[in-house]
C-alpha atoms as a PDB file:
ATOM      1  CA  UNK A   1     -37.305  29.337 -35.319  1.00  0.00           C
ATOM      2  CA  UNK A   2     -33.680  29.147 -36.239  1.00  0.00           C
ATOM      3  CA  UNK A   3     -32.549  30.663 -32.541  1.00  0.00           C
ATOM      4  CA  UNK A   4     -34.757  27.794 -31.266  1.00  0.00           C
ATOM      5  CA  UNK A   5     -33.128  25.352 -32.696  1.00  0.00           C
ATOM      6  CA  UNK A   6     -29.853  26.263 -32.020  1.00  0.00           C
ATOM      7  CA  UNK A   7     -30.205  27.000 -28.274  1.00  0.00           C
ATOM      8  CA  UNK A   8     -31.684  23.171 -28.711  1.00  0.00           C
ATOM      9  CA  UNK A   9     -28.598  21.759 -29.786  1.00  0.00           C
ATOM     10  CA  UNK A  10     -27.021  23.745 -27.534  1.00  0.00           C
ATOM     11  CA  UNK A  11     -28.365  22.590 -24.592  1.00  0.00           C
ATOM     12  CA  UNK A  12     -28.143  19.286 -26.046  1.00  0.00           C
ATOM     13  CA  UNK A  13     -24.068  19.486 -26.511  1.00  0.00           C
ATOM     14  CA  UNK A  14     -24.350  20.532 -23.265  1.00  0.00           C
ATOM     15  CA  UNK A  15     -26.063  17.199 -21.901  1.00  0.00           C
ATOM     16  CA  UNK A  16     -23.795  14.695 -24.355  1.00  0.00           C
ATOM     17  CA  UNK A  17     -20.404  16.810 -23.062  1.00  0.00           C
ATOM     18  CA  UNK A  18     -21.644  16.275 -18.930  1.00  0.00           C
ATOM     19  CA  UNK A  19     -22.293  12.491 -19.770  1.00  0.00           C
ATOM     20  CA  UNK A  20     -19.763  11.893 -20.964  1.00  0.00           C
ATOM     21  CA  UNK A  21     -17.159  13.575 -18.856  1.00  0.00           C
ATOM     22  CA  UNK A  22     -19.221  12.340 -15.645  1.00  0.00           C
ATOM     23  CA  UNK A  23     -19.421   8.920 -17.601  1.00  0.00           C
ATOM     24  CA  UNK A  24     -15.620   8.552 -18.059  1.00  0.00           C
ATOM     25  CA  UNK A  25     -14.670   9.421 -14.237  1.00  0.00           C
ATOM     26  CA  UNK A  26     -17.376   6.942 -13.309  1.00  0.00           C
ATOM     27  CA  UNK A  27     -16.036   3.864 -15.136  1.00  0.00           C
ATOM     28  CA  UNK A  28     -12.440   4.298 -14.152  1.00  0.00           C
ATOM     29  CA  UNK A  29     -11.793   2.050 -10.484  1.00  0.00           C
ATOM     30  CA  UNK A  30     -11.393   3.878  -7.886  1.00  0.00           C
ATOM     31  CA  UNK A  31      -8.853   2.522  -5.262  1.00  0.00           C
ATOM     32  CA  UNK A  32      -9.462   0.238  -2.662  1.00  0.00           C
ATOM     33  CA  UNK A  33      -8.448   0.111   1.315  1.00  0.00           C
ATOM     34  CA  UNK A  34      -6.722  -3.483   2.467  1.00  0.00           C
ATOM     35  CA  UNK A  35     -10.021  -2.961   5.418  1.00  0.00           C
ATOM     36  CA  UNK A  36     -12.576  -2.613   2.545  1.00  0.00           C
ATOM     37  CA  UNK A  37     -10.698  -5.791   0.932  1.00  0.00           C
ATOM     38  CA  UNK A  38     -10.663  -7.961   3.994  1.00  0.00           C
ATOM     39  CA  UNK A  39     -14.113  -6.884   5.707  1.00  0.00           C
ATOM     40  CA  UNK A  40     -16.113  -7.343   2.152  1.00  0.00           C
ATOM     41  CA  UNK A  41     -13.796 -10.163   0.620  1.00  0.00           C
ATOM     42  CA  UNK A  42     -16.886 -12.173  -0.407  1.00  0.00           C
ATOM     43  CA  UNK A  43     -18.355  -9.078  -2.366  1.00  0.00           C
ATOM     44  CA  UNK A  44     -14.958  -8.446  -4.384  1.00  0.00           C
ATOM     45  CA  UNK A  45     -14.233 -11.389  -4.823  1.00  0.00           C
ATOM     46  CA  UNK A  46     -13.378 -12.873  -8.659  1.00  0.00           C
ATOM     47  CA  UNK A  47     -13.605  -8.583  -9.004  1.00  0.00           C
ATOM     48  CA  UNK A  48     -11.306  -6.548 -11.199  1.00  0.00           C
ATOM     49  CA  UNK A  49      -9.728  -4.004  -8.229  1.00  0.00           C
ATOM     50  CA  UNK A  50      -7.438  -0.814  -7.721  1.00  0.00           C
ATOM     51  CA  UNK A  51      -4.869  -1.034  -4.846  1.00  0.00           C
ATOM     52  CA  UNK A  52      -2.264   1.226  -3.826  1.00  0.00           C
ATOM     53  CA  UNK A  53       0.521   1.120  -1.182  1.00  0.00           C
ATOM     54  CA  UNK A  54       3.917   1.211   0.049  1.00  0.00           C
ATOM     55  CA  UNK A  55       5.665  -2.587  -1.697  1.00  0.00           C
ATOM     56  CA  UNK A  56       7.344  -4.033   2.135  1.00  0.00           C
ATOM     57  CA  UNK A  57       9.498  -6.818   2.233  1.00  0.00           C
ATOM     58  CA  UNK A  58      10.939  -8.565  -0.254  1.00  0.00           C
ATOM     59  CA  UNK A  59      10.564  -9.215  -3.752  1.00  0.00           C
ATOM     60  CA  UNK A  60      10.336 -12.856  -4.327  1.00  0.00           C
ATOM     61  CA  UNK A  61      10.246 -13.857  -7.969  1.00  0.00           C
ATOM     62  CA  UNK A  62       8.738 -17.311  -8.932  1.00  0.00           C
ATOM     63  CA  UNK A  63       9.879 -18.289 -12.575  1.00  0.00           C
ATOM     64  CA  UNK A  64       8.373 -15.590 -14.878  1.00  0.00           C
ATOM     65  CA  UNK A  65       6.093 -14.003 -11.558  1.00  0.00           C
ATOM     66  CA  UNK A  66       6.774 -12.448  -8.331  1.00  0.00           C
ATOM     67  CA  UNK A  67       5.357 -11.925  -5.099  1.00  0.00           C
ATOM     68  CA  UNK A  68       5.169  -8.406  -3.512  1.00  0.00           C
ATOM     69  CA  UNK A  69       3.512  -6.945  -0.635  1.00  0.00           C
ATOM     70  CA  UNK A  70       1.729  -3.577  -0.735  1.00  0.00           C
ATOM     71  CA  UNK A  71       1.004  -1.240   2.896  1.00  0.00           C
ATOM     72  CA  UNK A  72      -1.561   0.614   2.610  1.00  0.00           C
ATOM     73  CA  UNK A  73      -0.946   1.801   6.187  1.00  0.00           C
ATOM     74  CA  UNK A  74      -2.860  -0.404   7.886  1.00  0.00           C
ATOM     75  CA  UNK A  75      -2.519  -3.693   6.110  1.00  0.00           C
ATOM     76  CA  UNK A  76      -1.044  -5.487   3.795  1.00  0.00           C
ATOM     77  CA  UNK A  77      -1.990  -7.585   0.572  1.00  0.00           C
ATOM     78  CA  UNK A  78      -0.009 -10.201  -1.342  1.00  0.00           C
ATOM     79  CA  UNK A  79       0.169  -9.479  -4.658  1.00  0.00           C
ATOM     80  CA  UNK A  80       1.076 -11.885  -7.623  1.00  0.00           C
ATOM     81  CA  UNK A  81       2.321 -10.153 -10.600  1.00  0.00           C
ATOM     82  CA  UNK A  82       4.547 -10.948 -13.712  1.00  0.00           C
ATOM     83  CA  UNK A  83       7.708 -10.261 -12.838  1.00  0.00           C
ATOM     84  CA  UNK A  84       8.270  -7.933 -15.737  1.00  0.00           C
ATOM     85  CA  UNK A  85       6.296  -5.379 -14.124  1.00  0.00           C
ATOM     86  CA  UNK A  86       8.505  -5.179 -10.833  1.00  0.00           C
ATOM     87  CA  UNK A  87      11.577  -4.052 -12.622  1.00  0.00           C
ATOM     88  CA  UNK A  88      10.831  -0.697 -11.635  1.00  0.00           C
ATOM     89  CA  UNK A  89      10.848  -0.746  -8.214  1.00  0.00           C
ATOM     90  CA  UNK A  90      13.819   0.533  -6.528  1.00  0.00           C
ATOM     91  CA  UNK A  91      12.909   0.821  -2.865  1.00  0.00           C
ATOM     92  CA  UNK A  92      10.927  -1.939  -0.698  1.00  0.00           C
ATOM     93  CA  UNK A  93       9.885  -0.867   2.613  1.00  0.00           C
ATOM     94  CA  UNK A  94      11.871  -1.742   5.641  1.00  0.00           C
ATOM     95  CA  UNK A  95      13.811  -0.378   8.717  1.00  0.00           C
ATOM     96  CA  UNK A  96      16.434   1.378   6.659  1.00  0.00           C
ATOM     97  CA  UNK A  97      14.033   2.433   3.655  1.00  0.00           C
ATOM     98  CA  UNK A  98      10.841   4.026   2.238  1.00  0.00           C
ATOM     99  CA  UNK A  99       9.425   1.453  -0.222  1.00  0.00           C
ATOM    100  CA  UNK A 100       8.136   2.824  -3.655  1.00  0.00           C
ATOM    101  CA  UNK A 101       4.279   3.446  -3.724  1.00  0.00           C
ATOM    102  CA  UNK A 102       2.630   1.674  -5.894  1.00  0.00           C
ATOM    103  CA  UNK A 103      -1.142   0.798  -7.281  1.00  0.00           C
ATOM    104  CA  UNK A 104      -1.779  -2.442  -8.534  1.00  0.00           C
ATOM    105  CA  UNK A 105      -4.318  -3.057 -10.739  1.00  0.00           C
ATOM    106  CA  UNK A 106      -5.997  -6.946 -11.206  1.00  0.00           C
ATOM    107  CA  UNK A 107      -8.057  -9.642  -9.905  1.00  0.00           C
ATOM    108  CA  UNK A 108      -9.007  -9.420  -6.093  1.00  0.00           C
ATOM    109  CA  UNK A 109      -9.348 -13.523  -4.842  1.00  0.00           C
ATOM    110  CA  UNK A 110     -10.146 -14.097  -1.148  1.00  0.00           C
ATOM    111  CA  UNK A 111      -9.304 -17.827  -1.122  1.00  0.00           C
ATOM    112  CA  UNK A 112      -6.955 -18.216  -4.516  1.00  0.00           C
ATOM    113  CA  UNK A 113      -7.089 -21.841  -5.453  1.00  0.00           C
ATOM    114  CA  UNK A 114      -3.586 -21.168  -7.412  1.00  0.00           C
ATOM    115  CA  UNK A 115      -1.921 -20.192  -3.754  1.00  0.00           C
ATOM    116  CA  UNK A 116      -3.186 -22.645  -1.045  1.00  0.00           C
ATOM    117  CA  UNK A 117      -6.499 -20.429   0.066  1.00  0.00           C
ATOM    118  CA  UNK A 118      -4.541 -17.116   0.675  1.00  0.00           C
ATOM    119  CA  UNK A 119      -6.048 -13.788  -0.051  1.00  0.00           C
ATOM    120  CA  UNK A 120      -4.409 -12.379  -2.987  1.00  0.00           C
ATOM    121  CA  UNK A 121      -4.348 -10.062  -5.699  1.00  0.00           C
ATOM    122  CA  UNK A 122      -3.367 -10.946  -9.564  1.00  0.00           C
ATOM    123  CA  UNK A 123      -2.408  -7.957 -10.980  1.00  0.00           C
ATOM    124  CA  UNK A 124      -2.040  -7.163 -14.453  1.00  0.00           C
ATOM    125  CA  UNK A 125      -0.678  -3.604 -14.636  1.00  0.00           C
ATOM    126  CA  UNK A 126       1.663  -1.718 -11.329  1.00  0.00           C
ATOM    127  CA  UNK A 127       2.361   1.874 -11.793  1.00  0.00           C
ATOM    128  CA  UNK A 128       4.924   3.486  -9.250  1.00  0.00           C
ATOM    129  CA  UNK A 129       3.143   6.828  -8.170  1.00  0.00           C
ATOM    130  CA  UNK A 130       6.081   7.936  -5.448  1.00  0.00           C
ATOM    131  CA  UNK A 131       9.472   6.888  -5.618  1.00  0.00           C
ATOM    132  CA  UNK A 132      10.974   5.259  -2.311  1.00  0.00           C
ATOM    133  CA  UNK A 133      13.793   6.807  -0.453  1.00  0.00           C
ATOM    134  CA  UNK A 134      16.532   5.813   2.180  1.00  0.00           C
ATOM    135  CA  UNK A 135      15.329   7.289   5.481  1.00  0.00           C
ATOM    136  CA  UNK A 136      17.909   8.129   8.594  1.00  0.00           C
ATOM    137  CA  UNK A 137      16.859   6.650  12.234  1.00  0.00           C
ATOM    138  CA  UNK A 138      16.945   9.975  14.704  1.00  0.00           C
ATOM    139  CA  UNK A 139      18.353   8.327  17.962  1.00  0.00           C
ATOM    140  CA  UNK A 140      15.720   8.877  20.622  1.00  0.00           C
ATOM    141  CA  UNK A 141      17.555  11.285  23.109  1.00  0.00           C
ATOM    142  CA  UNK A 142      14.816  10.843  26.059  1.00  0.00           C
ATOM    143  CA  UNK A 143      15.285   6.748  25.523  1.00  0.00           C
ATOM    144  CA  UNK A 144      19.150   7.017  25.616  1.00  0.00           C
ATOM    145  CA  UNK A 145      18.804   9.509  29.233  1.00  0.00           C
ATOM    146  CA  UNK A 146      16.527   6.925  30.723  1.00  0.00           C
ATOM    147  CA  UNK A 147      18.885   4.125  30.201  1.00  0.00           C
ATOM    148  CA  UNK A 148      21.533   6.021  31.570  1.00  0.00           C
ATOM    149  CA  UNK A 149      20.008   7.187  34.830  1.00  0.00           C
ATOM    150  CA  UNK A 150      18.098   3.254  35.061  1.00  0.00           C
ATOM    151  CA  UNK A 151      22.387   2.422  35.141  1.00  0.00           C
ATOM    152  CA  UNK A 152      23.360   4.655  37.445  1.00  0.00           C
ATOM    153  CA  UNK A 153      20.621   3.111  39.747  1.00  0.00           C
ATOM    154  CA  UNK A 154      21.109   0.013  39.214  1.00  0.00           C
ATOM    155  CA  UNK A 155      25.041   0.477  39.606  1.00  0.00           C
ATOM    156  CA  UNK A 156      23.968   2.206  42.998  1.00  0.00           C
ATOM    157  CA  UNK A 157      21.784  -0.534  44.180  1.00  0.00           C
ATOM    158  CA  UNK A 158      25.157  -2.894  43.826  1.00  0.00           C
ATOM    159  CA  UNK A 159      27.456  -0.824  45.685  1.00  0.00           C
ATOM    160  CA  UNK A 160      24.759  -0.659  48.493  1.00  0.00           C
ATOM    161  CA  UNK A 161      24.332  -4.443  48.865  1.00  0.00           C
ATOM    162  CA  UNK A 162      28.455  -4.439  48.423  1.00  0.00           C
ATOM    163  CA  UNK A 163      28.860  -2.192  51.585  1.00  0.00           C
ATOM    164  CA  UNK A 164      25.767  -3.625  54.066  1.00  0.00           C
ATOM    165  CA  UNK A 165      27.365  -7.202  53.340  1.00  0.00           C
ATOM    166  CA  UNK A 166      30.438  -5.688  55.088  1.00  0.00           C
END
């Protein structure tokens, strides 16, 4: 009787430790694509979402909040946030630069009252998960030969019109 019960409460450790792992990976968000956003802004709407991407732009700060916009490689979301929390970002995506990727964490609106009708997000919490960099334009060799030889035709073309007016 006493091996019974114990292979009971094993079993039933068993069953409380799988809950509650499965339980705890269930109720954290899970991160959301700008399409997903867009497509099903009705259903997330007044929502508590998870957004990550690459900040672009400019940081515009607003009295005590900013504006930021984060590429998620396809799209890309305003996001209204205090502007305590962008003090850490050191890179913002542009021509010359890899912005910091980031994943906001707040209120999804489709048509914010507070900002004219945009589509926003009011985030409450931005965690940098890869540092931005400076990146190096490679000069496109092909592109440079092109223009070159489209030159030396066009500089041909002249001298030929130059000689048959003659």
């Amino acid at each position: 009787m006493k091996k019974l019960f114990n292979l009971k409460s094993v079993v039933l450790n068993v069953i409380l430790l799988c809950t509650l792992h499965f339980t705890q990976y269930s109720a954290s968000a899970q991160p959301i694509s700008s399409d997903e956003l867009i497509n099903n802004a009705k259903l997330f709407d007044g929502k508590s979402v998870v957004y990550i991407g690459e900040v672009v732009g400019d940081i515009m700060i607003r009295g005590e909040y900013a504006w930021i916009n984060l590429l998620d490689g396809k799209n890309a979301i305003g996001i209204w946030i205090g502007k305590d929390l962008v003090k850490d970002i050191a890179y913002t995506g542009s021509y010359k630069f890899k912005g910091d990727l980031v994943e906001a964490s707040g209120v999804f609106h489709r048509a914010c009252l507070q900002h004219g009708g945009d589509l926003d997000l009011h985030a409450q919490s931005l965690t940098k998960r890869i540092a931005g960099r400076p990146t190096q334009e490679i000069p496109n060799v092909r592109k440079g030969n092109i223009v070159i030889l489209l030159l030396g035709v066009l500089v041909l073309i002249w001298i030929l019109t130059l000689l048959k007016h003659r």
